[in-house]
N, C-alpha and C. Protein backbone atom coordinates (compact mmCIF):
# COMPACT_ATOMS: atom_id res chain seq x y z
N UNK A 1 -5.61 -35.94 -15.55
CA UNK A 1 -4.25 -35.93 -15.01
C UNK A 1 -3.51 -37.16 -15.53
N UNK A 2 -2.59 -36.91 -15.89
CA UNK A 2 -1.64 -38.23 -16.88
C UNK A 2 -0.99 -38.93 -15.46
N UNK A 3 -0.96 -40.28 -15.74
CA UNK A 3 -0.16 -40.58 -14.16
C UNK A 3 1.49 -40.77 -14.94
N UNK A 4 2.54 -41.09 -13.87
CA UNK A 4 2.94 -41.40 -14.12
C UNK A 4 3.69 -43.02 -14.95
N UNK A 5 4.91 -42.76 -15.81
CA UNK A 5 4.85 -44.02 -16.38
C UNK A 5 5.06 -45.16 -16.03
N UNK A 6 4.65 -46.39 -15.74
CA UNK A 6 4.98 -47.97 -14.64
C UNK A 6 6.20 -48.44 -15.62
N UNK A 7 6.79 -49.09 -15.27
CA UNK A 7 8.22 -50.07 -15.67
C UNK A 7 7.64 -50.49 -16.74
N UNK A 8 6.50 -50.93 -17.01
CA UNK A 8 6.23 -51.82 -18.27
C UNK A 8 5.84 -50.84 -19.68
N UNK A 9 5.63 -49.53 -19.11
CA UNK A 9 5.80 -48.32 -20.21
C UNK A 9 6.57 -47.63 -20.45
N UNK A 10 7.30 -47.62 -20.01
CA UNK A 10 8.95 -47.38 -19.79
C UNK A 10 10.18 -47.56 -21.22
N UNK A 11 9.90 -47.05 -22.53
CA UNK A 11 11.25 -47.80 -23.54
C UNK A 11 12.53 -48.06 -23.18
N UNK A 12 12.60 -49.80 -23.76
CA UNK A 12 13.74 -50.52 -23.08
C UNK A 12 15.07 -49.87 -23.65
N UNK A 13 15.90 -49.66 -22.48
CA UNK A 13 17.62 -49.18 -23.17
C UNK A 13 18.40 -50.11 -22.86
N UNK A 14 19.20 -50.50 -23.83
CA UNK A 14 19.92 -51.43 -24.41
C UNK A 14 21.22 -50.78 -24.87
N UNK A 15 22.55 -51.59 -24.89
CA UNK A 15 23.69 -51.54 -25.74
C UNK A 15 24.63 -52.38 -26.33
N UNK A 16 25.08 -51.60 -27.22
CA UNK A 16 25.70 -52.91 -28.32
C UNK A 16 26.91 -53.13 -27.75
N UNK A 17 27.65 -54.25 -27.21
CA UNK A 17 29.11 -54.25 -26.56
C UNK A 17 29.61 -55.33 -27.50
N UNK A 18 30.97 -54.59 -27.77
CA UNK A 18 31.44 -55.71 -28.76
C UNK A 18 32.17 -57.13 -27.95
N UNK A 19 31.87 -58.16 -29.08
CA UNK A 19 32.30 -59.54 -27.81
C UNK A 19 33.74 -59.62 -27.73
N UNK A 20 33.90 -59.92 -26.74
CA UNK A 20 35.54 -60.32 -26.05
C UNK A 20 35.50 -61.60 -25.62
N UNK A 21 36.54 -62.01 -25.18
CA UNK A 21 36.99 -63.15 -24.42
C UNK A 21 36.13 -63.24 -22.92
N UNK A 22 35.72 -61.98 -22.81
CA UNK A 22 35.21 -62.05 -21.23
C UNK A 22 33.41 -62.36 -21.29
N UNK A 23 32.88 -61.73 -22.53
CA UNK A 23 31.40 -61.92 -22.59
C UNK A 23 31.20 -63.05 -23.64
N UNK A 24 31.79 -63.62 -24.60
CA UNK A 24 31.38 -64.76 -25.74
C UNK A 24 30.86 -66.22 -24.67
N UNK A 25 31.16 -66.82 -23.90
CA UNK A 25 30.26 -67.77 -23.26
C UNK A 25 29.19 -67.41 -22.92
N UNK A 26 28.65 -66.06 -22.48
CA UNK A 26 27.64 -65.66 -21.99
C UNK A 26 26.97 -65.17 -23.05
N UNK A 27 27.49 -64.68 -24.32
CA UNK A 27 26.42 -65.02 -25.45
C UNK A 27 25.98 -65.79 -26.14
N UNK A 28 27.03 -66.80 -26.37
CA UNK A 28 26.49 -67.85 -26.99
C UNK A 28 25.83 -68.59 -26.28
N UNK A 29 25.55 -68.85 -25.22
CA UNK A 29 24.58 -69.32 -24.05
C UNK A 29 23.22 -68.57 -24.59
N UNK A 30 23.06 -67.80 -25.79
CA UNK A 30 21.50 -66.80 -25.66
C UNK A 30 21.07 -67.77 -27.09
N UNK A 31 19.81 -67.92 -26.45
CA UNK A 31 18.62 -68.68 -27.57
C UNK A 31 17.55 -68.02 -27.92
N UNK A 32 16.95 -68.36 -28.88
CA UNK A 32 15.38 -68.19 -29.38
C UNK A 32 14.80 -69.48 -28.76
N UNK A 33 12.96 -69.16 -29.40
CA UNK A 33 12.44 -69.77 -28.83
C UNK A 33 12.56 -71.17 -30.01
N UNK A 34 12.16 -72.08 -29.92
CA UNK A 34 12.14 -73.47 -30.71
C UNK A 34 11.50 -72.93 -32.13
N UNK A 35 10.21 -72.51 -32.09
CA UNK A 35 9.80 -71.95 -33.23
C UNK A 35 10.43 -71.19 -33.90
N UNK A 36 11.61 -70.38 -33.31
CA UNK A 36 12.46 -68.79 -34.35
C UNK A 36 13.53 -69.86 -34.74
N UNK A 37 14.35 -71.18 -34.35
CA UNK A 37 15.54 -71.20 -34.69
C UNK A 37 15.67 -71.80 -36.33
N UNK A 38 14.53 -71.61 -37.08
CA UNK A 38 14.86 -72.38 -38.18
C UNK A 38 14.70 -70.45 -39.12
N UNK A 39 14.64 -69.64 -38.40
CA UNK A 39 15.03 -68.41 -38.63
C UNK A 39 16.28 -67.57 -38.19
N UNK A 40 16.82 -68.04 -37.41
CA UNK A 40 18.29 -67.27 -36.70
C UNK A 40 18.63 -68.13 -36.33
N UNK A 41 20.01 -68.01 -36.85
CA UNK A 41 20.97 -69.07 -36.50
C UNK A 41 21.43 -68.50 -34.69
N UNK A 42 22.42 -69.65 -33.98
CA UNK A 42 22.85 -69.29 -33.04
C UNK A 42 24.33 -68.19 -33.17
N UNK A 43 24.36 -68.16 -31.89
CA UNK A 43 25.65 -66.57 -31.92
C UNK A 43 26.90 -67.28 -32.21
N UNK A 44 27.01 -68.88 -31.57
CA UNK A 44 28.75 -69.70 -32.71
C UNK A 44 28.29 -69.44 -33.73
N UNK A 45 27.12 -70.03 -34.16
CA UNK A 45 27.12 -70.69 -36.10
C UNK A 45 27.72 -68.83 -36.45
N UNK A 46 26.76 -67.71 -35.99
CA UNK A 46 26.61 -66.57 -36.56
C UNK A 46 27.98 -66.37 -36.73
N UNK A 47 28.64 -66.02 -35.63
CA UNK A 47 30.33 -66.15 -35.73
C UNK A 47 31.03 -66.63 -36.72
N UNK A 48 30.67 -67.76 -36.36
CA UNK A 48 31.22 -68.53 -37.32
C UNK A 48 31.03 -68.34 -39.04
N UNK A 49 30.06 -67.82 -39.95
CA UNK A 49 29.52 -67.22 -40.82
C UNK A 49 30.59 -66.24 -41.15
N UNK A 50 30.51 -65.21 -39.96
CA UNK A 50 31.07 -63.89 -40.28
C UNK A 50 32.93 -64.12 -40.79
N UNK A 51 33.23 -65.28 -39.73
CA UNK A 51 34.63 -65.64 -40.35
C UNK A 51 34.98 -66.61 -41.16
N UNK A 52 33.63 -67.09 -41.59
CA UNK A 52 33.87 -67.62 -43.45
C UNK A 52 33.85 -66.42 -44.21
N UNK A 53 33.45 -65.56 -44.42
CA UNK A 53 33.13 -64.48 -44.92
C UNK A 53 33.60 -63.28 -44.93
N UNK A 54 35.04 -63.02 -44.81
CA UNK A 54 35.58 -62.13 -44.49
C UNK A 54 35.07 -61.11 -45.46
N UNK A 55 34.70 -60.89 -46.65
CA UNK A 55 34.59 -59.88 -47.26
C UNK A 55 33.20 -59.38 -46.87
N UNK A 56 32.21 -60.15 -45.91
CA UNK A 56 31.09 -59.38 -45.78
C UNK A 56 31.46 -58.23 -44.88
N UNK A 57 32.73 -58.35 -43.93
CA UNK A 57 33.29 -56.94 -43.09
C UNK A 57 32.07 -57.20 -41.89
N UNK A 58 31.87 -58.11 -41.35
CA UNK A 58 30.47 -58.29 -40.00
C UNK A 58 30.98 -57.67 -38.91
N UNK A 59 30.08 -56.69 -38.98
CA UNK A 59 30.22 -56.43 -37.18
C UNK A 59 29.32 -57.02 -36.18
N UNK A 60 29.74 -57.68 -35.63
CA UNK A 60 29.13 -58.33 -34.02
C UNK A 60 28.99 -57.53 -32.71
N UNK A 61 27.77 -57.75 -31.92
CA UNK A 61 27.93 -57.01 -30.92
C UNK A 61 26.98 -57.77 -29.93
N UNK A 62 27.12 -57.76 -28.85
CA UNK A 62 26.49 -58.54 -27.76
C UNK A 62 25.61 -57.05 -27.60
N UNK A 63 24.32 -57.50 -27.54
CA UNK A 63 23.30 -56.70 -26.83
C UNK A 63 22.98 -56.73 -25.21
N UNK A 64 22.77 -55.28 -24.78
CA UNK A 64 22.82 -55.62 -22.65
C UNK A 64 22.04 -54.86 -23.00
N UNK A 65 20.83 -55.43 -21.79
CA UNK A 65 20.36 -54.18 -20.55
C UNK A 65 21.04 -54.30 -19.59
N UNK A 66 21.37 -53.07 -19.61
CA UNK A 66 22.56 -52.69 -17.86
C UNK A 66 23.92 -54.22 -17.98
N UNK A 67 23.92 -54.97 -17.24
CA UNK A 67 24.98 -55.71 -17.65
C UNK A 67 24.65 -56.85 -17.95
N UNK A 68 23.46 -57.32 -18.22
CA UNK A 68 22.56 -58.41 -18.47
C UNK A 68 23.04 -58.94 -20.22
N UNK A 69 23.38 -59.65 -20.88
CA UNK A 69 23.39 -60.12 -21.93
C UNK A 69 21.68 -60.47 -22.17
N UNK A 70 21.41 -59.78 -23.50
CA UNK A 70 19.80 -60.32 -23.71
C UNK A 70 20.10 -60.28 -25.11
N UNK A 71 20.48 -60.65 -25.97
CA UNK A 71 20.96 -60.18 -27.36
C UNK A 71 21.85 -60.68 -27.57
N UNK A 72 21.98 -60.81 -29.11
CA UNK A 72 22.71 -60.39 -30.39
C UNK A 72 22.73 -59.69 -31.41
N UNK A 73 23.23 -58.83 -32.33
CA UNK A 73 23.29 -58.27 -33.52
C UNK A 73 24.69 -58.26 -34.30
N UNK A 74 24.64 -58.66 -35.57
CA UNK A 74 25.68 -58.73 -36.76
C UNK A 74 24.90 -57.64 -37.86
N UNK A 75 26.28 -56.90 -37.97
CA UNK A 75 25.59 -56.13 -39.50
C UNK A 75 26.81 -56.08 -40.21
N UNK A 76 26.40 -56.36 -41.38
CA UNK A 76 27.65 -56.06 -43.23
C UNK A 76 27.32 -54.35 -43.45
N UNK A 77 28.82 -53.72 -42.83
CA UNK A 77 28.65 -52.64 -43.44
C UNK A 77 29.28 -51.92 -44.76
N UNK A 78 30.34 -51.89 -44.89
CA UNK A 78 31.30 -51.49 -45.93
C UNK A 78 31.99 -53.02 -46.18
N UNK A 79 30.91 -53.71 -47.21
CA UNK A 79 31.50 -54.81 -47.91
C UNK A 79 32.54 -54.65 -49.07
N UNK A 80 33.39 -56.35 -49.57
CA UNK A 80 33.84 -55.76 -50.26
C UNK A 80 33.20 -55.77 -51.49
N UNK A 81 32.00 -56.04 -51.56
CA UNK A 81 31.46 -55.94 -53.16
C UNK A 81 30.68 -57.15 -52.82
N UNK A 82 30.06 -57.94 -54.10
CA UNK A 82 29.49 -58.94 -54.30
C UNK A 82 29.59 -59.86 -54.52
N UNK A 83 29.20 -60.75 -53.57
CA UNK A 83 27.81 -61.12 -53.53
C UNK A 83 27.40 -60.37 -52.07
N UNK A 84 27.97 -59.67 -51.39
CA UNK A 84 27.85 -59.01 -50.35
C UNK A 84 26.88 -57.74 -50.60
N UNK A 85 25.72 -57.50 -49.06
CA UNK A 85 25.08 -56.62 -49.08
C UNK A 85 25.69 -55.52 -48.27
N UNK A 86 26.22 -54.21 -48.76
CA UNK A 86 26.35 -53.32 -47.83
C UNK A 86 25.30 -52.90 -46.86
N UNK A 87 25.20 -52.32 -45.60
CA UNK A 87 24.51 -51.54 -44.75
C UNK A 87 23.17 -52.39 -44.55
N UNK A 88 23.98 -53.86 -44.08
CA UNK A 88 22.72 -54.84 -43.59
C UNK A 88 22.76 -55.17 -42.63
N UNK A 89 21.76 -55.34 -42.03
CA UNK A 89 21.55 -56.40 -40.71
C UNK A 89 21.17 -57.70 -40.86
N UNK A 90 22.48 -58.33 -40.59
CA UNK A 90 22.72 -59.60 -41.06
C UNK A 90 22.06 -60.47 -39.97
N UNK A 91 22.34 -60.49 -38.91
CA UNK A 91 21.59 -61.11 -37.52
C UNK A 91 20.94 -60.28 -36.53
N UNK A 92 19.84 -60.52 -35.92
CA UNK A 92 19.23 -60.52 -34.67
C UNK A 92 18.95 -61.24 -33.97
N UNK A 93 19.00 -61.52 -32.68
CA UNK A 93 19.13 -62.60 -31.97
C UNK A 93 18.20 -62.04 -30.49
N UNK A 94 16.77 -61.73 -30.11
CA UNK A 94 17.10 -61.39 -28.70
C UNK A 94 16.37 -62.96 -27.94
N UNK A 95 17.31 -62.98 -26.83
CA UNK A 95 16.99 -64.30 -26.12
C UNK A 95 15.68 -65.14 -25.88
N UNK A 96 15.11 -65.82 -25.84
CA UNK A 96 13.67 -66.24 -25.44
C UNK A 96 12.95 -65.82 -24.09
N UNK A 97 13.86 -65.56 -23.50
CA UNK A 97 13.77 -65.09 -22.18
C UNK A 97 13.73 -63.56 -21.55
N UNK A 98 14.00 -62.79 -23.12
CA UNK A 98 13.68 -61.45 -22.94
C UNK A 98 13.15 -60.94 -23.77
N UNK A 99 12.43 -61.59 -24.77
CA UNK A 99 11.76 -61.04 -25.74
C UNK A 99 10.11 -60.61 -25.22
N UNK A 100 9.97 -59.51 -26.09
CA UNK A 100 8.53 -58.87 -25.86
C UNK A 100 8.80 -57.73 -24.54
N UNK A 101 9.86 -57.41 -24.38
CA UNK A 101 9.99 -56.22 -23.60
C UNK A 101 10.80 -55.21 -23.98
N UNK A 102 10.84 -54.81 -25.38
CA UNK A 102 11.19 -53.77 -26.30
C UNK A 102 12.59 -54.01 -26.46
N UNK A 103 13.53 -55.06 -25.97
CA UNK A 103 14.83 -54.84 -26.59
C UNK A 103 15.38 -55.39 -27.99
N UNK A 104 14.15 -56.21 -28.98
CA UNK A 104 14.52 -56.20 -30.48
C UNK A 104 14.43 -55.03 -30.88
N UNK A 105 13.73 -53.50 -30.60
CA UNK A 105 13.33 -52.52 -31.07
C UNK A 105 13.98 -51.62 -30.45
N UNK A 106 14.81 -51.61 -29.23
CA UNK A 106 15.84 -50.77 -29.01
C UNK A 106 17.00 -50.77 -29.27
N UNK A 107 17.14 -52.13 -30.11
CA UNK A 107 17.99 -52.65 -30.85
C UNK A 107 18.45 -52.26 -31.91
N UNK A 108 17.13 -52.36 -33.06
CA UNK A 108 16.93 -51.88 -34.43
C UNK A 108 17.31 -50.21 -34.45
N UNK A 109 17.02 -49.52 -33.08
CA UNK A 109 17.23 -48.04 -32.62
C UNK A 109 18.27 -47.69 -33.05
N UNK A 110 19.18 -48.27 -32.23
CA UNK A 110 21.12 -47.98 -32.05
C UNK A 110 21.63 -48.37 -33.51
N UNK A 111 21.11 -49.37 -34.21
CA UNK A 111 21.58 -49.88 -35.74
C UNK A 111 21.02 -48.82 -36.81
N UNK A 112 20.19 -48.61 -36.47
CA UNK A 112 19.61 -46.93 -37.37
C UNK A 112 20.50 -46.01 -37.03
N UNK A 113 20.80 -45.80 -35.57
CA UNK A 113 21.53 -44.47 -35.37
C UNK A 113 22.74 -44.79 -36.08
N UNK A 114 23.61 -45.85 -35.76
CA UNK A 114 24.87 -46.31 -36.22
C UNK A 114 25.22 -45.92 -37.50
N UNK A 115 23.78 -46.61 -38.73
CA UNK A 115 23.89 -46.45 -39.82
C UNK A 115 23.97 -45.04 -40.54
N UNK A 116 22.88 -44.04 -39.81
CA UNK A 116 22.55 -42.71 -39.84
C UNK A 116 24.11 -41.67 -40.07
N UNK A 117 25.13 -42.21 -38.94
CA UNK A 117 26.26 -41.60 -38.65
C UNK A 117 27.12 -41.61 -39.92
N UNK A 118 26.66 -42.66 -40.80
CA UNK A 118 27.72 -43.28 -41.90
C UNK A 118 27.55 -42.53 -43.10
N UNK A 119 28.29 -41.74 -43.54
CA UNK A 119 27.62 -40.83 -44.94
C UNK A 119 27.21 -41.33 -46.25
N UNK A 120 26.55 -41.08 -46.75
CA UNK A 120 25.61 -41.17 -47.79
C UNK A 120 24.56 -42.99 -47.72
N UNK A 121 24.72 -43.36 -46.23
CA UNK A 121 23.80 -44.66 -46.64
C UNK A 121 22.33 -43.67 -46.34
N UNK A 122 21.33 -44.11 -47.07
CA UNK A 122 20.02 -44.02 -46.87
C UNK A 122 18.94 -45.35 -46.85
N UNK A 123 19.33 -46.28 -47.09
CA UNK A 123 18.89 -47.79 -46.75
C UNK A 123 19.59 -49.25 -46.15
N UNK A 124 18.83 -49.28 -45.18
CA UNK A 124 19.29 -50.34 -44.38
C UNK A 124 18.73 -51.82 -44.95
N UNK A 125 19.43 -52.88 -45.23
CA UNK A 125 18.50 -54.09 -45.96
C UNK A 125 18.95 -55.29 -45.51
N UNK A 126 17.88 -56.48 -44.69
CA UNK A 126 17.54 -57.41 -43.77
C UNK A 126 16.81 -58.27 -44.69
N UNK A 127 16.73 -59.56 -44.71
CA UNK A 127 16.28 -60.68 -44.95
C UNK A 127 15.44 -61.58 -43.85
N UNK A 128 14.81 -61.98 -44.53
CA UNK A 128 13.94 -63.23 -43.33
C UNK A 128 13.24 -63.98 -44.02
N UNK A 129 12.95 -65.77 -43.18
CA UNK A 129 12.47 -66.71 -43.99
C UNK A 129 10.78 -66.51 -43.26
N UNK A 130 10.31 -67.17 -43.97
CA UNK A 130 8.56 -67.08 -44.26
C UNK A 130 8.32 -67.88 -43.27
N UNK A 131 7.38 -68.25 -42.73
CA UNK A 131 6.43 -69.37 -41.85
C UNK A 131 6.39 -68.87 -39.92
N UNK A 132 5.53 -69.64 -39.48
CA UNK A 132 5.17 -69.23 -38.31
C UNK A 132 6.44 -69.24 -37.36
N UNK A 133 6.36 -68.17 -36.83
CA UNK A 133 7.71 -67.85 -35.77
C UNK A 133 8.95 -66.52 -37.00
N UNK A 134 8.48 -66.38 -38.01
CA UNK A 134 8.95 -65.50 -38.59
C UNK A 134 9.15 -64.12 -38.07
N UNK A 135 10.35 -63.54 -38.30
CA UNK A 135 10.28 -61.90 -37.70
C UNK A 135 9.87 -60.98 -39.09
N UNK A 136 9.29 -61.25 -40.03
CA UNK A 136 9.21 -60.25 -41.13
C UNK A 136 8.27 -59.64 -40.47
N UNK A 137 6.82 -60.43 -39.33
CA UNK A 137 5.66 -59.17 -39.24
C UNK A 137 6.79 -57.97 -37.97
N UNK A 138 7.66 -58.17 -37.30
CA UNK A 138 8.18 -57.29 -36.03
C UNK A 138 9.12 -56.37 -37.14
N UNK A 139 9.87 -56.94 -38.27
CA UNK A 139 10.54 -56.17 -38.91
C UNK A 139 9.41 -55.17 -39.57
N UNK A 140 8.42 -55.49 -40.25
CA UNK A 140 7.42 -54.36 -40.42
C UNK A 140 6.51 -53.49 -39.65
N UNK A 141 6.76 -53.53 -38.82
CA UNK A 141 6.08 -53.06 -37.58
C UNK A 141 7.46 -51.86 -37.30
N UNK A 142 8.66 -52.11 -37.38
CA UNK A 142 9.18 -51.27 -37.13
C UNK A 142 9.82 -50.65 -38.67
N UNK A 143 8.67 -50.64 -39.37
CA UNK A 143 9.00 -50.04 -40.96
C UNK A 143 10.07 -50.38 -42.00
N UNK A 144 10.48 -51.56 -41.79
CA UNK A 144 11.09 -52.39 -42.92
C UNK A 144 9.78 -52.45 -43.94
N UNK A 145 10.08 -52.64 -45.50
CA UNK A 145 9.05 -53.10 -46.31
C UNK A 145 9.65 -53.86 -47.10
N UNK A 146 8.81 -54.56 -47.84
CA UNK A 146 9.14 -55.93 -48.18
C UNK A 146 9.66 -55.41 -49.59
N UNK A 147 10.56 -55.91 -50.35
CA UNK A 147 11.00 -55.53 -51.92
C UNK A 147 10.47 -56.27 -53.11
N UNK A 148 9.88 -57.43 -52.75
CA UNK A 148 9.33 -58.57 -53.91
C UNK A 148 10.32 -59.39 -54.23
N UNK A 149 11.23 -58.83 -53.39
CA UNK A 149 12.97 -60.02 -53.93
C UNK A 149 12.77 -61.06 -52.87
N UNK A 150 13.97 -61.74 -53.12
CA UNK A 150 14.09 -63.08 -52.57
C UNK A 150 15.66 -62.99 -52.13
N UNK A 151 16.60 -63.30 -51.26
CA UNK A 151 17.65 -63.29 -50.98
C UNK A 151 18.09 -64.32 -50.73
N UNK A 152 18.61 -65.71 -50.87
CA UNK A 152 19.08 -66.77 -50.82
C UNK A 152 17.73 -67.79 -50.29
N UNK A 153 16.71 -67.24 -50.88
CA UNK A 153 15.08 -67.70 -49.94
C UNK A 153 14.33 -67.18 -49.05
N UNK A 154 15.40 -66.40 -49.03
CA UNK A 154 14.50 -65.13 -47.30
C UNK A 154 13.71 -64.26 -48.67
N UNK A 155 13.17 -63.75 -47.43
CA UNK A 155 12.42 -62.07 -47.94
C UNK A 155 12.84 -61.38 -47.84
N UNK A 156 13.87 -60.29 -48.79
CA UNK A 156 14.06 -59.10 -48.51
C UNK A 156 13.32 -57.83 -48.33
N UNK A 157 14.15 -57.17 -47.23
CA UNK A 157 13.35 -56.21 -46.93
C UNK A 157 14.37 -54.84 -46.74
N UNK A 158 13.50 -53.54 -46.75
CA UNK A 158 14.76 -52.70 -46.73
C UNK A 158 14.06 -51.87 -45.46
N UNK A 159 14.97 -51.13 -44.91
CA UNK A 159 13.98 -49.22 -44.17
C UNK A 159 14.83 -48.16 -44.36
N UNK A 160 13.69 -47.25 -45.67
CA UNK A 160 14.98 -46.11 -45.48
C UNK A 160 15.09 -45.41 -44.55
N UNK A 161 16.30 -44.78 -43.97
CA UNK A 161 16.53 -43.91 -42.77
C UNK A 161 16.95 -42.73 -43.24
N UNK A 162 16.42 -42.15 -44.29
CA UNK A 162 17.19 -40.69 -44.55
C UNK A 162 15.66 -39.75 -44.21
């Protein structure tokens, strides 16, 4: 007899809300742990990035469970060209304080679906730097693979979604 499922088997649901005036203190208030930050920048610097960069076209979005801020995500979708990557995920961010309870991966969910909706992309492509506290093993785990490239020093990585 299968029992039923407990809270901790449960897949976490999450949503992307774009930031306003009413939620940006309460995201930029969200950290990693000491070991990730020489891998993700914070949600100002990230900001801040996206509006040096106008031609990367960044979309930002505060990540919730229910009305909880636990997250960040930035993705370059329709750049204007290069040195810009189209149909990337430029940042992930989930807090130190909520990580390991499926919302980097219900995360990566909604950014697949997002991308999925968009016609003719079939690859999504993410970067990450090497050493302990790295997300390349969680990005492969959820089927990113590595390309042998290098992206400003990160590791690129792609997942196709077609």
């Amino acid at each position: 007899m299968l029992s039923e499922p407990t809270r901790d088997t449960l897949p976490a649901v999450v949503s992307l809300e774009p930031i306003t005036a009413a939620n940006r203190d309460a995201l930029q208030a969200l950290r990693v742990s000491p070991a990730q930050r020489q891998f993700v920048s914070d949600v100002s610097e990230s900001l801040r990035q996206a509006a040096e960069h106008p031609g990367a076209r960044a979309i930002p979005w505060g990540v919730y469970a229910q009305d909880t801020p636990v997250g960040f995500a930035m993705i370059a979708d329709e750049v204007d060209g290069p040195p810009y990557i189209a149909h990337y995920l430029w940042k992930l961010l989930i807090d130190e304080r909520h990580q390991r309870k499926g919302y980097g991966t219900a995360t990566l969910d909604l950014i697949v679906q997002y991308f999925r909706r968009r016609p003719g992309v079939e690859v999504i492509w993410t970067s990450a730097g090497q050493g302990e506290g790295s997300p390349i093993p969680f990005y492969e785990r959820y089927g990113f693979e590595r390309t042998g490239e290098l992206e400003e020093g990160e590791v690129k990585l792609r997942l196709t979604i077609i």
